[in-house]
C-alpha atoms as a PDB file:
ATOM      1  CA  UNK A   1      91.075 197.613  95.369  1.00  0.00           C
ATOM      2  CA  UNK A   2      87.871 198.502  96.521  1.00  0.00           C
ATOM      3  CA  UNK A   3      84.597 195.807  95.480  1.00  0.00           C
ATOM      4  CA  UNK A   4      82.882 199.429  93.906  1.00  0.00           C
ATOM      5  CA  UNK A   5      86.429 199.872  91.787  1.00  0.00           C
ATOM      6  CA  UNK A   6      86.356 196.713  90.555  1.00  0.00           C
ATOM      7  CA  UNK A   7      82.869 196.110  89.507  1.00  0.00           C
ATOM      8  CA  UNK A   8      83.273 199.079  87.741  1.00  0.00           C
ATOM      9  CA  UNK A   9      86.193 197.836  85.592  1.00  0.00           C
ATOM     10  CA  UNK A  10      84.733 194.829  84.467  1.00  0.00           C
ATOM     11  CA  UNK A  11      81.361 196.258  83.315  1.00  0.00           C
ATOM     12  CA  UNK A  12      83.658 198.762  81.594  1.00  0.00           C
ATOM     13  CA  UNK A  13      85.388 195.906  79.702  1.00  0.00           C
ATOM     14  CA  UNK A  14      82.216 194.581  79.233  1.00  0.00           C
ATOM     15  CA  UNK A  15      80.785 197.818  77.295  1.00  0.00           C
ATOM     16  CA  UNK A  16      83.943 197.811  75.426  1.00  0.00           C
ATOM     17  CA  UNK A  17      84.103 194.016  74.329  1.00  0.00           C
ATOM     18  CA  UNK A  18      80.126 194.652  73.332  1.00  0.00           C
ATOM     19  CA  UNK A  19      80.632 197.685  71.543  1.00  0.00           C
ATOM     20  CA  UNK A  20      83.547 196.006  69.389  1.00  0.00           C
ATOM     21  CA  UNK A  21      81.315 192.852  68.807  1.00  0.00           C
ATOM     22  CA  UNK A  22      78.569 194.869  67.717  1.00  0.00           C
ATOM     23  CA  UNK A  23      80.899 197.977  65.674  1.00  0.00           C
ATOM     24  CA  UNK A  24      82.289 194.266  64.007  1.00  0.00           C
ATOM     25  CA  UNK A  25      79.017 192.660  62.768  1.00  0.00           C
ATOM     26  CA  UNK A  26      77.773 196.363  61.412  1.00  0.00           C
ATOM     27  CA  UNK A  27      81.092 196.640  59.642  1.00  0.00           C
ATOM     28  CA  UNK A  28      80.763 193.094  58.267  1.00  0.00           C
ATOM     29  CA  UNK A  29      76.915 193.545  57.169  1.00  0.00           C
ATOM     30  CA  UNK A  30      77.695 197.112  55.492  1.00  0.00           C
ATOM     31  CA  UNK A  31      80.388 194.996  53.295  1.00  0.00           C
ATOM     32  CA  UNK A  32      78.447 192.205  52.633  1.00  0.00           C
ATOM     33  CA  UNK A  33      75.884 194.848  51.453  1.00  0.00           C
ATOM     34  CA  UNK A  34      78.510 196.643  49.555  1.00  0.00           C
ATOM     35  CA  UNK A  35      79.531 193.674  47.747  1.00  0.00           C
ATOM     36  CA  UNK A  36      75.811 192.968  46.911  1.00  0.00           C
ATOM     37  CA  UNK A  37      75.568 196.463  45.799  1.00  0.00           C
ATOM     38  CA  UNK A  38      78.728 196.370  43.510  1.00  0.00           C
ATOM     39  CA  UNK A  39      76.948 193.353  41.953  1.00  0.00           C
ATOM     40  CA  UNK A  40      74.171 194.863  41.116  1.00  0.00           C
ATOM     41  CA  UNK A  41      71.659 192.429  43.683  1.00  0.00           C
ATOM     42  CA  UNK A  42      70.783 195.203  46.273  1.00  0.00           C
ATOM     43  CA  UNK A  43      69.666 199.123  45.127  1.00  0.00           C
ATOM     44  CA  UNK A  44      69.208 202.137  47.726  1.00  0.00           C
ATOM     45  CA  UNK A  45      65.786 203.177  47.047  1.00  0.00           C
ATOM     46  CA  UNK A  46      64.220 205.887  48.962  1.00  0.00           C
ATOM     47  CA  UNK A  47      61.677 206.018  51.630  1.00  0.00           C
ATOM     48  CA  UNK A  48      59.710 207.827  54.218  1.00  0.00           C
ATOM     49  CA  UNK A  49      61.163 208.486  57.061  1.00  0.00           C
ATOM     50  CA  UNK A  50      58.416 210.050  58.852  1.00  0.00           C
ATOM     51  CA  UNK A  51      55.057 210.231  57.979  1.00  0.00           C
ATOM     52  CA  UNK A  52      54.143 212.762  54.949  1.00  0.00           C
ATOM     53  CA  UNK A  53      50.566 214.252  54.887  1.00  0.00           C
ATOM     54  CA  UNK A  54      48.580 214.542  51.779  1.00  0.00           C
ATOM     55  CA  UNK A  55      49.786 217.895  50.015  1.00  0.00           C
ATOM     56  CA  UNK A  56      53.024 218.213  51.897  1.00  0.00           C
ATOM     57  CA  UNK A  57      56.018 219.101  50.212  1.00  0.00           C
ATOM     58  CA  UNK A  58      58.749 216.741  50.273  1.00  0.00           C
ATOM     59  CA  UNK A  59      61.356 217.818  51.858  1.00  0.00           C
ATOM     60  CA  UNK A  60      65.186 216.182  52.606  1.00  0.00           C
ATOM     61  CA  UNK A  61      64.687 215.637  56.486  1.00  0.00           C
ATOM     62  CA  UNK A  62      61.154 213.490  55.550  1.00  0.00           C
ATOM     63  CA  UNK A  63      63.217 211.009  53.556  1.00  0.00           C
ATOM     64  CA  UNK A  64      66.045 207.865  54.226  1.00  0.00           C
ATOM     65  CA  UNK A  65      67.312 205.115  52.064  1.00  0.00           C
ATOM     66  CA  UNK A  66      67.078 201.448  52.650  1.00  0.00           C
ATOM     67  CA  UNK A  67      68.602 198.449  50.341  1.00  0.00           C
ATOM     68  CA  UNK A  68      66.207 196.672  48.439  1.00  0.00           C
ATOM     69  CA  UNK A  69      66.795 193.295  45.749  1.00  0.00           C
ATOM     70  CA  UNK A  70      66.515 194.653  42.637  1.00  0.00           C
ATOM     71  CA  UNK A  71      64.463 192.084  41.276  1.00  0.00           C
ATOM     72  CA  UNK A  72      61.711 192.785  43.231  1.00  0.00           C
ATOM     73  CA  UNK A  73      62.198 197.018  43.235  1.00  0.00           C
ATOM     74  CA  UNK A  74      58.399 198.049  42.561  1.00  0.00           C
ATOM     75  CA  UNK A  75      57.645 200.390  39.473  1.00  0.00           C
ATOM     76  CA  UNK A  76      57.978 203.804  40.019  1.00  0.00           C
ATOM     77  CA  UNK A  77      60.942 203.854  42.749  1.00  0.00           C
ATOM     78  CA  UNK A  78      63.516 206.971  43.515  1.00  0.00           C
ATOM     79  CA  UNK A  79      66.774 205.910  43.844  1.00  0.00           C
ATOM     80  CA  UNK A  80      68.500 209.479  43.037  1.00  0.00           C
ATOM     81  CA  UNK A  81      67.316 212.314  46.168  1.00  0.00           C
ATOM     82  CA  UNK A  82      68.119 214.743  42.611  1.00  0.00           C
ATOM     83  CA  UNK A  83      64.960 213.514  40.855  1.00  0.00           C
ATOM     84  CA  UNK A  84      62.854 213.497  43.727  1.00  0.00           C
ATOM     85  CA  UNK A  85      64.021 217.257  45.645  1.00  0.00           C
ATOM     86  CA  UNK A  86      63.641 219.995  43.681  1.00  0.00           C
ATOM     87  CA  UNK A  87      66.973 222.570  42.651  1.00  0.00           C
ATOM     88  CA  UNK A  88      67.764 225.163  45.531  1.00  0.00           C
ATOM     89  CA  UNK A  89      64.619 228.324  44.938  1.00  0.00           C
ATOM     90  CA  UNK A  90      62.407 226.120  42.811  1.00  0.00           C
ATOM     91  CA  UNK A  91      59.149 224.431  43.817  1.00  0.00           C
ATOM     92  CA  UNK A  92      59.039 220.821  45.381  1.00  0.00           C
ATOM     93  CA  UNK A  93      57.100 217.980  44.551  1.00  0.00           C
ATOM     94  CA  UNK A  94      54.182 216.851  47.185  1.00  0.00           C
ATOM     95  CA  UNK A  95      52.361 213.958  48.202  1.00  0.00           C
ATOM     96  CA  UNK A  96      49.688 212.730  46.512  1.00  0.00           C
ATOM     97  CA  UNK A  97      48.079 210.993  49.293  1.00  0.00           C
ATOM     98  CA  UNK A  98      49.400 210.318  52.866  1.00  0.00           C
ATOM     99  CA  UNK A  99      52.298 208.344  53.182  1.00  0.00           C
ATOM    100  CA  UNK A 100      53.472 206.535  56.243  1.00  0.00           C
ATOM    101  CA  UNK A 101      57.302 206.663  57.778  1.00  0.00           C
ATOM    102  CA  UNK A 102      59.049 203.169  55.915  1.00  0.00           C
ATOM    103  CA  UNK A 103      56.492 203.593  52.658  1.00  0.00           C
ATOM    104  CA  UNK A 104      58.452 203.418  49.609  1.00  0.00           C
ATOM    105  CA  UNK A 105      58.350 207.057  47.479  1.00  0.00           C
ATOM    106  CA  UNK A 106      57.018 206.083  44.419  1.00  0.00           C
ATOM    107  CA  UNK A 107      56.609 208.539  41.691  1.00  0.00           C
ATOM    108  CA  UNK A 108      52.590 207.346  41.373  1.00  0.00           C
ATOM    109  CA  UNK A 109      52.474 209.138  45.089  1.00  0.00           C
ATOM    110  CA  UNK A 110      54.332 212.144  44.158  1.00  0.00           C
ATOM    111  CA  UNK A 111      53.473 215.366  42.425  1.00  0.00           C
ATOM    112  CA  UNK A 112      55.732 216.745  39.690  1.00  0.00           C
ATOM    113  CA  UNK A 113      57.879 219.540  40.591  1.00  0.00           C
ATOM    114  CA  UNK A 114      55.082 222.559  41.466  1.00  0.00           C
ATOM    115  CA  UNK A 115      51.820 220.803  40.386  1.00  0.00           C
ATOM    116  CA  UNK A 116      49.078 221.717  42.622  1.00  0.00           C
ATOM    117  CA  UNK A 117      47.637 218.912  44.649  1.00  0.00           C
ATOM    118  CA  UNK A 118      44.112 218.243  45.076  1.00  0.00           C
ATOM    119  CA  UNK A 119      41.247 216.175  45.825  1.00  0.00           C
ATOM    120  CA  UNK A 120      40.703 215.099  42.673  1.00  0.00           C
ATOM    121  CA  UNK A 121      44.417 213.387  42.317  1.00  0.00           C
ATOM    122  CA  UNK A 122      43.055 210.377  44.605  1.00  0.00           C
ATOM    123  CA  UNK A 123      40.219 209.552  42.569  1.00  0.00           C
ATOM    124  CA  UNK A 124      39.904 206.158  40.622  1.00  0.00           C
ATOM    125  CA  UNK A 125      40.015 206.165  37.095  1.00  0.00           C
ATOM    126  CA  UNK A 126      36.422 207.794  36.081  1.00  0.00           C
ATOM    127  CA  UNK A 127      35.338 208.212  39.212  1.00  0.00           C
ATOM    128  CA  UNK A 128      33.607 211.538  40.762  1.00  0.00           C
ATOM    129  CA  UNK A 129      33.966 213.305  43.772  1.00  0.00           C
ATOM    130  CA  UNK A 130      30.450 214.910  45.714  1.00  0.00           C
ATOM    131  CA  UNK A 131      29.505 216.121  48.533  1.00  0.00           C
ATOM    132  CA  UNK A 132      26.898 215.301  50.736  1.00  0.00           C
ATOM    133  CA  UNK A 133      25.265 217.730  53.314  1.00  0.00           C
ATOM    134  CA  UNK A 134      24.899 216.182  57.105  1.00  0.00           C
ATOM    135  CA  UNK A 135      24.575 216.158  60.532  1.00  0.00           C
ATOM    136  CA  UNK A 136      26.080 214.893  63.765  1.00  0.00           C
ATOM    137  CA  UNK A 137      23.165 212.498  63.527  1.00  0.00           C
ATOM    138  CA  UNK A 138      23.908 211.663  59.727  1.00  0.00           C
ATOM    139  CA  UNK A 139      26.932 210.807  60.048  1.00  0.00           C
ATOM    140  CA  UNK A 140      27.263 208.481  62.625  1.00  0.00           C
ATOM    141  CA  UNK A 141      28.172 211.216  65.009  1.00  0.00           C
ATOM    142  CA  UNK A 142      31.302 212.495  63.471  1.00  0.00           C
ATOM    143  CA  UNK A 143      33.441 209.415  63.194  1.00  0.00           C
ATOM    144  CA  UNK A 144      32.743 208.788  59.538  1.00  0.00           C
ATOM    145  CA  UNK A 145      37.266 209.814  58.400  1.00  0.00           C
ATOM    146  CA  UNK A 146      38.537 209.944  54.571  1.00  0.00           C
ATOM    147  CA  UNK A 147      39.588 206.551  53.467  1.00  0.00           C
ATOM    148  CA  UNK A 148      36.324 205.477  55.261  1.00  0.00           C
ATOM    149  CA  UNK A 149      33.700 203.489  53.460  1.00  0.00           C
ATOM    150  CA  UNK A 150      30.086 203.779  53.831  1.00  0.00           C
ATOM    151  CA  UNK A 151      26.694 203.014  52.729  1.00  0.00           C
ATOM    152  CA  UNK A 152      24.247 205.789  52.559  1.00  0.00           C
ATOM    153  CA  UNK A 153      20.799 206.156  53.553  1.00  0.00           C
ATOM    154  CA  UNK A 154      17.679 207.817  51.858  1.00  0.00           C
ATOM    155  CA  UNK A 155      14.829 208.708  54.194  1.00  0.00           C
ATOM    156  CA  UNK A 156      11.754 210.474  52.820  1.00  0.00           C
ATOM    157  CA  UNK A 157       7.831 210.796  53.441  1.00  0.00           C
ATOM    158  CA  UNK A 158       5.896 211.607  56.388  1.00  0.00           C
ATOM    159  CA  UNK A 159       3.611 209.924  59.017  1.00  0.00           C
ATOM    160  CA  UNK A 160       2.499 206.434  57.879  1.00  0.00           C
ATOM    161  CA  UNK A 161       4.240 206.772  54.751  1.00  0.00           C
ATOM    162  CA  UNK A 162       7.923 207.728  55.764  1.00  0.00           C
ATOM    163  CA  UNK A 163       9.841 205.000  53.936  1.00  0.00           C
ATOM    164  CA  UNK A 164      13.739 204.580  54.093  1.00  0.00           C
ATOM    165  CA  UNK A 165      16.171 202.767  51.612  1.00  0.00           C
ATOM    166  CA  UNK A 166      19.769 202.072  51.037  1.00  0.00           C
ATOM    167  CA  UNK A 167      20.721 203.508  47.976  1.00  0.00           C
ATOM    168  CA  UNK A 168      24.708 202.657  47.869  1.00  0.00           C
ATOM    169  CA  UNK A 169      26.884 200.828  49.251  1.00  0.00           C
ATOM    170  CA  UNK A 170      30.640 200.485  50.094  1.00  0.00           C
ATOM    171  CA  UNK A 171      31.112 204.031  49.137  1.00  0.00           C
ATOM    172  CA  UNK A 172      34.647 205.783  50.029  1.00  0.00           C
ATOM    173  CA  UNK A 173      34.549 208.572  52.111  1.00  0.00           C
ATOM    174  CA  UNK A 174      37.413 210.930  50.527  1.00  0.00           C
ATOM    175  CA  UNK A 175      37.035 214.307  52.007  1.00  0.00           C
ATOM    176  CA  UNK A 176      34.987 215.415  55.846  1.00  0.00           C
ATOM    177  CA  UNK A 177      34.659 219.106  55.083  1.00  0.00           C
ATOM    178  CA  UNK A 178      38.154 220.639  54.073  1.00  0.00           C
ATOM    179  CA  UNK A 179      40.182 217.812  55.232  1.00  0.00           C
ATOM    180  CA  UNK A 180      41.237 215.189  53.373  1.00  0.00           C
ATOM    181  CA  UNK A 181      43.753 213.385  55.332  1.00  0.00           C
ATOM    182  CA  UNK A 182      43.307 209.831  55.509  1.00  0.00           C
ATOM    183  CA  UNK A 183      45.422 210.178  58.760  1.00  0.00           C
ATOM    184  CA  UNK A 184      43.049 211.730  60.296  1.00  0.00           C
ATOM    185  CA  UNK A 185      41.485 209.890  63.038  1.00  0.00           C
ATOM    186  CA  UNK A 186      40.273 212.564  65.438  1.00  0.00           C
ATOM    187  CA  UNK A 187      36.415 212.210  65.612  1.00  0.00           C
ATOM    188  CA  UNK A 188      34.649 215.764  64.849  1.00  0.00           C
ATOM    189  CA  UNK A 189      31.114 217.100  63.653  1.00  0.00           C
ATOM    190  CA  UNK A 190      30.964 217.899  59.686  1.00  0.00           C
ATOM    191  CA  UNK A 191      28.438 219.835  57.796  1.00  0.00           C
ATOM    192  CA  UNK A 192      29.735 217.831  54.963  1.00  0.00           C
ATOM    193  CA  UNK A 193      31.265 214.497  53.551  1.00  0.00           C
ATOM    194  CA  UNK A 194      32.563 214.503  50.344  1.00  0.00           C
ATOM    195  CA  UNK A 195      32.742 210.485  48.593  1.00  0.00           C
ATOM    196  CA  UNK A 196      33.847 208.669  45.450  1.00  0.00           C
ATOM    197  CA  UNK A 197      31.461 207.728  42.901  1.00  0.00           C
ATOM    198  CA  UNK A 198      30.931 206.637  39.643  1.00  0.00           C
ATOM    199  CA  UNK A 199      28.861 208.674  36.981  1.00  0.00           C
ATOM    200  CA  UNK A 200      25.712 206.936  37.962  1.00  0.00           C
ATOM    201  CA  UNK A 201      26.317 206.633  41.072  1.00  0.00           C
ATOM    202  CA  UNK A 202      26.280 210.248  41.287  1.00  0.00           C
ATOM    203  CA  UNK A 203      23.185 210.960  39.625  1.00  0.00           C
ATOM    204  CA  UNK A 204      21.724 208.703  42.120  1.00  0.00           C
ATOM    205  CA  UNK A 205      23.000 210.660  44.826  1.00  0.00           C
ATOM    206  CA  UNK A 206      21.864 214.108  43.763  1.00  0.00           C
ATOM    207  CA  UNK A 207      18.217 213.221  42.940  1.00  0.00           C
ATOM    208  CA  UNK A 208      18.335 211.184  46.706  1.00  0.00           C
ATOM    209  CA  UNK A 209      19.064 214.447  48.253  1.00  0.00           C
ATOM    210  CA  UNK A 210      16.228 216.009  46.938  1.00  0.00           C
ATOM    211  CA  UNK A 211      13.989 213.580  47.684  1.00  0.00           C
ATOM    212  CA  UNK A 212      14.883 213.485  51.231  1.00  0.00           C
ATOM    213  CA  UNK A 213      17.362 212.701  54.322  1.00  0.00           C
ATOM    214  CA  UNK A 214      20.256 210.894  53.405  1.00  0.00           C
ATOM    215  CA  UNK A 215      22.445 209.210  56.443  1.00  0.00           C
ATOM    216  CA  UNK A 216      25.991 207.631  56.235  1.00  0.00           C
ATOM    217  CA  UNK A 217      26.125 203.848  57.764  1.00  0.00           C
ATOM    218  CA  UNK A 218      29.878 203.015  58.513  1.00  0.00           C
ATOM    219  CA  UNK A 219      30.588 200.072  57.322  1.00  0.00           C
ATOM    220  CA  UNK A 220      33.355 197.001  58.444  1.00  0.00           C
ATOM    221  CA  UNK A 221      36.592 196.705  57.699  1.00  0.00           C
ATOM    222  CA  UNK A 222      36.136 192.976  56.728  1.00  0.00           C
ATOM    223  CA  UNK A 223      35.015 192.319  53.192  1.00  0.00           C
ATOM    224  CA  UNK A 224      31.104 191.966  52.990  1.00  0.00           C
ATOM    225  CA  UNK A 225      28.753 190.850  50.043  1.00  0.00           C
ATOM    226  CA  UNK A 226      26.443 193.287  49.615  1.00  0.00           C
ATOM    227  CA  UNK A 227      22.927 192.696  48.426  1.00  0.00           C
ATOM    228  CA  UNK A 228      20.654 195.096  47.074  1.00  0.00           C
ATOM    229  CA  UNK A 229      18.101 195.837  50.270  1.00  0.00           C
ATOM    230  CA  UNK A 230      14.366 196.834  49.834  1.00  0.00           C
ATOM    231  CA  UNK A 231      12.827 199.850  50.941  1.00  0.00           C
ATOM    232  CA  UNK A 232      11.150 199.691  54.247  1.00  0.00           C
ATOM    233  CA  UNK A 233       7.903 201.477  55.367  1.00  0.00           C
ATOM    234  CA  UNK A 234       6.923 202.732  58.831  1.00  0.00           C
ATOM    235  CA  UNK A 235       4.171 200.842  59.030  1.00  0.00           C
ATOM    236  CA  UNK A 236       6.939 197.476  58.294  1.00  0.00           C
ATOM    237  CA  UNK A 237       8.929 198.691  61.740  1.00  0.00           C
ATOM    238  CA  UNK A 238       5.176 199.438  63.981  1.00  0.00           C
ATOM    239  CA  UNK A 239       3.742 196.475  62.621  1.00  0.00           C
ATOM    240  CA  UNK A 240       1.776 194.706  65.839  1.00  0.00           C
ATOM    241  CA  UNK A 241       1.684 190.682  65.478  1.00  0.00           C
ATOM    242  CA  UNK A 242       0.309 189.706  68.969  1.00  0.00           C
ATOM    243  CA  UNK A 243      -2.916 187.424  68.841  1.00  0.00           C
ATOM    244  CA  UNK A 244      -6.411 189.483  69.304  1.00  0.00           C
ATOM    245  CA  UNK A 245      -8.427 188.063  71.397  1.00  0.00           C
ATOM    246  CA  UNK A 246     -11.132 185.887  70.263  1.00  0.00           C
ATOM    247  CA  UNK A 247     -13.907 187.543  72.889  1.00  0.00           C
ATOM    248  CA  UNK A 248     -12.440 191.169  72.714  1.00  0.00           C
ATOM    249  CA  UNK A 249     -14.948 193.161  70.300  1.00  0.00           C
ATOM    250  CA  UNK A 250     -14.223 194.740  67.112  1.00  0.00           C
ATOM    251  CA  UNK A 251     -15.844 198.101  65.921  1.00  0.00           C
ATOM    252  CA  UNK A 252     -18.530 199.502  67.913  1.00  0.00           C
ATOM    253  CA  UNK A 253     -21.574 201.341  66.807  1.00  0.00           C
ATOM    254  CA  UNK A 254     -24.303 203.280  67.961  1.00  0.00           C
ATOM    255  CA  UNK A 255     -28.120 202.627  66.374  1.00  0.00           C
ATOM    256  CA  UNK A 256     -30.270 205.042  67.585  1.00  0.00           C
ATOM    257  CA  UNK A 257     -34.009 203.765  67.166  1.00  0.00           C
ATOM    258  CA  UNK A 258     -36.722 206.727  67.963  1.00  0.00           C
ATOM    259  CA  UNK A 259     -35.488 207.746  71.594  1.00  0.00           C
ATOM    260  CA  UNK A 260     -33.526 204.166  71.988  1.00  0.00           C
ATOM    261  CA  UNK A 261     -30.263 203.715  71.401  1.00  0.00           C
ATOM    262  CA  UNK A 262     -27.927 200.581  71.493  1.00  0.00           C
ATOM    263  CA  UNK A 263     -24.294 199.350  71.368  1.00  0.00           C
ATOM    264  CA  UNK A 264     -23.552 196.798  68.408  1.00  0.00           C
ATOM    265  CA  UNK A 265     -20.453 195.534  67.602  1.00  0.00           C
ATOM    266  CA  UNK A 266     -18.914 193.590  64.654  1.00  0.00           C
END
């Protein structure tokens, strides 16, 4: 027998002896999950099994199952692909917000069966949404995403007295002109932001654009403790503090005594 023949055969045995080691410890794992199941200890509770955009329809091919302890199942799980697919011709259910492939489908993140979804379904509880006109400049040159935070920026005044301020902080970005993907991480120039606020908050914002240029400061990911921050003037960023010298001369001025004139200085 040829050396080629035989090295052959014996990597084919060893394929075959893998294969049946491996084919054994699936078989044994799906029956020890079985048994679990039969037991009650382990549900099949549904996931993603790619990643689901905000506003997409759920659909069969997005979803798998994996087993999960029942005692720690999370509220709001789908167990049944019934519940959670709508009856052949009818309309589906669709995402809430974006979900990412292995997420859990939980019925918080879900639609009911042909309820439009929109903007305002990932807004806290008495929270607002607005939107804020800017630039490339503005907004830190189009890589401000939804699910960002922020703070933003007032600007206002002219010439000696342009003044700026920071009139809130940690704001979430939610929408960056129609899109409202929190996947979204393609940098791009927006004519507007739209953020989450509170009543007050927005009050706040829509005198502030009034008054004057507002600009978005991206903020960390890492957990700050904010402060409220004073306005500052123009004069506060040109202020001069080098020493004058003690021989240079202050103001001068001109007397002019009948057809005499001299320099003074004070």
């Amino acid at each position: 027998m040829k050396l080629s023949s035989l090295f052959t055969a014996v990597l084919g045995l060893a394929l075959a002896g893998g294969s049946a080691y491996l084919a054994r410890d699936y078989i044994e794992a799906q029956s020890a999950q079985d048994a679990l199941v039969e037991k009650g200890s382990i549900i099949h509770v549904i996931v993603a099994g790619r990643d689901i955009a905000f506003g997409q329809a759920i659909e069969s091919q997005m979803l798998t199952t994996i087993a999960w302890p029942v005692e720690a199942v999370p509220k709001g799980i789908f167990s049944d692909h019934s519940k959670l697919l709508p009856e052949p011709g009818n309309p589906p259910r669709r995402a809430r917000n974006a979900i990412a492939q292995g997420d859990l489908i939980l019925a918080s993140r879900v639609s009911d069966f042909g309820e439009k979804v929109t903007i305002v379904q990932s807004l806290g509880p008495n929270h607002r949404a607005m939107a804020i006109k800017v630039t490339a400049e503005t907004a830190v040159g189009g890589f401000v995403t939804p699910g960002d935070h922020v703070d933003i920026v007032l600007t206002q005044g002219r010439g000696e007295k342009l003044r700026t301020v920071t009139i809130l902080q940690n704001i979430r970005v939610i929408g960056v002109d129609q899109d409202a993907n929190v996947q979204t991480d393609a940098p791009g120039i927006a004519r507007t932001i739209t953020v989450e606020v509170t009543p007050e908050q927005a009050q706040t914002l829509a005198l502030a654009q009034q008054a004057g240029q507002l600009s978005l400061s991206l903020r960390t990911l890492e957990a700050v403790d904010d402060k409220p921050l004073e306005s500052i003037r123009l004069s506060d960023v040109l202020r001069d503090v080098s020493p004058v010298p003690e021989d240079e001369p202050g103001h001068r001025i001109i007397v002019r005594r009948g057809i005499t004139t001299q320099d003074e200085y004070y």
